[in-house]
C-alpha atoms as a PDB file:
ATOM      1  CA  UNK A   1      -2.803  -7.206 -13.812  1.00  0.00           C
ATOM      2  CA  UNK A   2      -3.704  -5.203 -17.010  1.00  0.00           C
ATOM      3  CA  UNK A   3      -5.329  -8.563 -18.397  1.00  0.00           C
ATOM      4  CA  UNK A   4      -7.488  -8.674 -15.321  1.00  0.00           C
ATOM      5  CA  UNK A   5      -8.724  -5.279 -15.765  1.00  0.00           C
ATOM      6  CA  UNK A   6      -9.367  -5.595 -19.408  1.00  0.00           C
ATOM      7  CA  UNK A   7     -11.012  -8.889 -18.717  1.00  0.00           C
ATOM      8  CA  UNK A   8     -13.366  -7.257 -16.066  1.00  0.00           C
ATOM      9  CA  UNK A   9     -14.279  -4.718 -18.845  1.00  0.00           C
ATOM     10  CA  UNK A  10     -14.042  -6.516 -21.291  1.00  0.00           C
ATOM     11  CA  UNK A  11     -15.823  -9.962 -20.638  1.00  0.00           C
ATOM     12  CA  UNK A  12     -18.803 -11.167 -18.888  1.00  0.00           C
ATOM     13  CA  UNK A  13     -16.224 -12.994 -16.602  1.00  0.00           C
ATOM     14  CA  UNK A  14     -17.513 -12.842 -12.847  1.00  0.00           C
ATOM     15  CA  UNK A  15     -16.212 -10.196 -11.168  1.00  0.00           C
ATOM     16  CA  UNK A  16     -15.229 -12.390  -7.484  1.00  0.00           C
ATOM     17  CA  UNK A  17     -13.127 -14.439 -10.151  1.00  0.00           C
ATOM     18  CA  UNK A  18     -11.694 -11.692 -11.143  1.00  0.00           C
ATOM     19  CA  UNK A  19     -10.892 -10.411  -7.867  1.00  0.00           C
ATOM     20  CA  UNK A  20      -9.656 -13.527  -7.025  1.00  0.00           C
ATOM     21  CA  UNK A  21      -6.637 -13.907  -9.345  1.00  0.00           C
ATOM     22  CA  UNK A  22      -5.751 -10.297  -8.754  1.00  0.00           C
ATOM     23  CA  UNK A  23      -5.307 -11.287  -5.029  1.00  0.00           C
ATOM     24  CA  UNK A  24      -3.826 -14.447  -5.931  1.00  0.00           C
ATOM     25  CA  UNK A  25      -1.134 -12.515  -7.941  1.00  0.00           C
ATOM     26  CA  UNK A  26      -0.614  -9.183  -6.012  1.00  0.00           C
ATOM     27  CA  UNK A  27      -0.533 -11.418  -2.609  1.00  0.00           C
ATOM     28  CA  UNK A  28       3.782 -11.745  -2.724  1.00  0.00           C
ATOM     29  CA  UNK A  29       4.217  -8.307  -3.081  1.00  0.00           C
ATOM     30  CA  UNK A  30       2.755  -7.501   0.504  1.00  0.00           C
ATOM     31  CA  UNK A  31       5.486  -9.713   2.271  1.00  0.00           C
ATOM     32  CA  UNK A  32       8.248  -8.665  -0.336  1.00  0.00           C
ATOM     33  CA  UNK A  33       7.224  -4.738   0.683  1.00  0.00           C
ATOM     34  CA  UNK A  34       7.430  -5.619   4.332  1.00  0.00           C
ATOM     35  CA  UNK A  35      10.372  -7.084   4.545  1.00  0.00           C
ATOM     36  CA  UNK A  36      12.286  -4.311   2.122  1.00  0.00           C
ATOM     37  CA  UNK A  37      11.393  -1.604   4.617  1.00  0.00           C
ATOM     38  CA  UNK A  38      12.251  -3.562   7.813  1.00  0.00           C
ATOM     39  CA  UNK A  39      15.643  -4.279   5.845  1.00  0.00           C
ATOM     40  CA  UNK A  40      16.285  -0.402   4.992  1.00  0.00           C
ATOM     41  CA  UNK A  41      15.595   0.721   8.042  1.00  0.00           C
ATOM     42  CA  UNK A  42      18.310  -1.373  10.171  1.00  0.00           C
ATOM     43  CA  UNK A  43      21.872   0.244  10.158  1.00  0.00           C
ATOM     44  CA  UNK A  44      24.660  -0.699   8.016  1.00  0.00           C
ATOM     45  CA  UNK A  45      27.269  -1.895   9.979  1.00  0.00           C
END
């Protein structure tokens, strides 16, 4: 992530691009954060 921000500020790389990967590589951590609070919040049994 801190190459895409230094490559938006840094380059005259398109900016959807740029957005792009960053959704591209940030998209597994909305299931992953999902499914870690719908596993803490069942009891331990």
């Amino acid at each position: 992530m801190l190459a895409i921000v230094a490559a938006h500020y840094l380059t005259d790389i398109n900016s959807t691009l740029l957005f792009c990967l960053a959704f591209i590589l940030t998209r597994p951590l909305g299931p992953a954060g999902g499914d870690s609070l719908i596993n803490s919040a069942r009891p331990v049994s």
